[in-house]
Protein backbone atom coordinates (compact mmCIF):
# COMPACT_ATOMS: atom_id res chain seq x y z
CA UNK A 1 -10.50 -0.96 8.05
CA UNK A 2 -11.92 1.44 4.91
CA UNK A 3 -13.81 4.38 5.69
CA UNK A 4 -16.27 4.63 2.64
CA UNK A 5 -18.30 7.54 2.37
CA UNK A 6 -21.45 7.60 -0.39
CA UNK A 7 -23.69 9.96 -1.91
CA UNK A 8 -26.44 9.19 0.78
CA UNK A 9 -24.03 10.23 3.61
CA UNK A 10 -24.14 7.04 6.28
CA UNK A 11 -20.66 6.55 6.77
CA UNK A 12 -19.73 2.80 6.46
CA UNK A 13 -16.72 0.97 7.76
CA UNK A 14 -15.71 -1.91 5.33
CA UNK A 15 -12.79 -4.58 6.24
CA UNK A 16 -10.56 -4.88 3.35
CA UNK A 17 -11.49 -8.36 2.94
CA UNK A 18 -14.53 -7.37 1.69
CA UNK A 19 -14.03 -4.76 -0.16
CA UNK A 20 -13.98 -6.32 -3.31
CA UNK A 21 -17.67 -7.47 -2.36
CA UNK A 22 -18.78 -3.41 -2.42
CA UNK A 23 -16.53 -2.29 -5.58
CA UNK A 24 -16.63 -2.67 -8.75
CA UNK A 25 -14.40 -2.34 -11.46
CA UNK A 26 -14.43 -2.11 -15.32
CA UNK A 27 -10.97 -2.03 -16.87
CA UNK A 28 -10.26 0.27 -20.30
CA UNK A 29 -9.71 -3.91 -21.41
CA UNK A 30 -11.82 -6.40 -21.59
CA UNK A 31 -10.55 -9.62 -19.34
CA UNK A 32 -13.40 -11.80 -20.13
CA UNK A 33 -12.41 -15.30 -20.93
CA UNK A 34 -12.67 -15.70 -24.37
CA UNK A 35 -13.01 -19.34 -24.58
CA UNK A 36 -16.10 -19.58 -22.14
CA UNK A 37 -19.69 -18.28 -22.62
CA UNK A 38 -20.65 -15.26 -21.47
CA UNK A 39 -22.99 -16.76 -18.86
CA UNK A 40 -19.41 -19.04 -17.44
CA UNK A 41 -18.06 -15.70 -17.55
CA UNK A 42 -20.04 -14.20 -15.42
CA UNK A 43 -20.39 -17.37 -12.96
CA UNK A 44 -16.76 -17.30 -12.76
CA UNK A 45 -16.38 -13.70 -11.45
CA UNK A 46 -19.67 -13.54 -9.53
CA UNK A 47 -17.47 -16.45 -7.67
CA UNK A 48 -14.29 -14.31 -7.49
CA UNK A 49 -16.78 -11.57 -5.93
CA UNK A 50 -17.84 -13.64 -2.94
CA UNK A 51 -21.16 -13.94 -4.23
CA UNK A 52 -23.32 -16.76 -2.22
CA UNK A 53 -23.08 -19.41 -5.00
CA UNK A 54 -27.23 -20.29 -4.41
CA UNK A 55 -27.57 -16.03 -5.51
CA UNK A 56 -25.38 -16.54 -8.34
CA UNK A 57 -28.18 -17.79 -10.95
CA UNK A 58 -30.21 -14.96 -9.83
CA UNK A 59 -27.69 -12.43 -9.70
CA UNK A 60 -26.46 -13.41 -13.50
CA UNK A 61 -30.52 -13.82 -14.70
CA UNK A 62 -31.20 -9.98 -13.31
CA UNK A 63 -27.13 -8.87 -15.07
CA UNK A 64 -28.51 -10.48 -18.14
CA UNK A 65 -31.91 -8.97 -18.78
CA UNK A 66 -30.35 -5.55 -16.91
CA UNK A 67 -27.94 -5.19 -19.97
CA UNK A 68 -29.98 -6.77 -22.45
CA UNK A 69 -27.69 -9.83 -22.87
CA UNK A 70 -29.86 -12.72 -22.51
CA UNK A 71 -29.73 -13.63 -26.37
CA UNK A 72 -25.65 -13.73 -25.36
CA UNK A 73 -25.60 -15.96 -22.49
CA UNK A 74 -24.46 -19.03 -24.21
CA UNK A 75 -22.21 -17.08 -26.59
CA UNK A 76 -18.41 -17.99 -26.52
CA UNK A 77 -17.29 -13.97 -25.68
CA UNK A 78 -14.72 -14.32 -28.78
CA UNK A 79 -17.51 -14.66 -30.92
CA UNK A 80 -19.08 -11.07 -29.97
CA UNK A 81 -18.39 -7.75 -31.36
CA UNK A 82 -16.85 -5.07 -29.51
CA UNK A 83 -20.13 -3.67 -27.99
CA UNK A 84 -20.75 -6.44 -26.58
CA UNK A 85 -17.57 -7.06 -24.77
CA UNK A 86 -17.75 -4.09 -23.31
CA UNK A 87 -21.88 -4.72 -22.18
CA UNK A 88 -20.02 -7.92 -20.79
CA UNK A 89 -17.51 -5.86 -18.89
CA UNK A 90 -19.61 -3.63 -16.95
CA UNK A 91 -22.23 -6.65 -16.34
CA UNK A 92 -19.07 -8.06 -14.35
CA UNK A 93 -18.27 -5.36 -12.59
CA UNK A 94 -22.08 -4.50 -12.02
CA UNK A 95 -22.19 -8.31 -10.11
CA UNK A 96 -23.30 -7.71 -6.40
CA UNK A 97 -24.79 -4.50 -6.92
CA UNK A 98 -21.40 -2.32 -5.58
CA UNK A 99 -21.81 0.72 -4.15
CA UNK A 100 -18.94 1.86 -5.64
CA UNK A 101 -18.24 1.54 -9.09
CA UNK A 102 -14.64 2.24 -10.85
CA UNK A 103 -14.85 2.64 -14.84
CA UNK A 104 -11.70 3.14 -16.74
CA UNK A 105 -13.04 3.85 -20.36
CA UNK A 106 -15.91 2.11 -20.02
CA UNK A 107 -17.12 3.03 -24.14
CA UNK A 108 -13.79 2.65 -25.44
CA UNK A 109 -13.87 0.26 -28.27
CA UNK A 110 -11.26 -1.91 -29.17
């Protein structure tokens, strides 16, 4: 067991089983799959996550208008500029709503 603590003070004990269901994570690097769309992008992760695959459409549809990337979603990511795979990046690691979120660089352009 994790104790988390957050910024509205109710202590929460987590199994580490699930933790990856309350953080998330943006890397300095972008590890979206370049050969899929943005939307199979973040399908495939919102899977990884745990996410309840009849939420997923949902969860993607609120990502996408969220971070402004609904004109992306069938985009093949190696087709979009540097802003944009970074907007992808932190709509991954913004799936399931975490209450803890790691980012390492998050505006770092590459």
């Amino acid at each position: 067991m994790l104790l988390i603590l957050t910024w509205e003070d109710d202590e929460q004990e987590i199994d580490s089983d699930n933790l990856g269901r309350v953080i998330g994570f943006c890397a300095q690097e972008d590890h979206a799959l370049p050969y899929n769309t943005v939307y199979e992008n973040l399908n495939f992760f919102a899977t990884i996550r745990g996410i309840e695959k009849e939420k997923i459409p949902v969860e993607i549809e609120s990502i996408l208008i969220k971070l402004k990337l609904s004109s992306f979603r069938d985009d093949l990511v190696l087709t979009l500029n540097g802003g944009y795979k970074r907007k992808l990046s932190i709509a991954i690691a913004l799936l399931n709503n975490p209450k803890i979120l790691i980012m390492d660089e998050p505006t770092s352009g590459r």
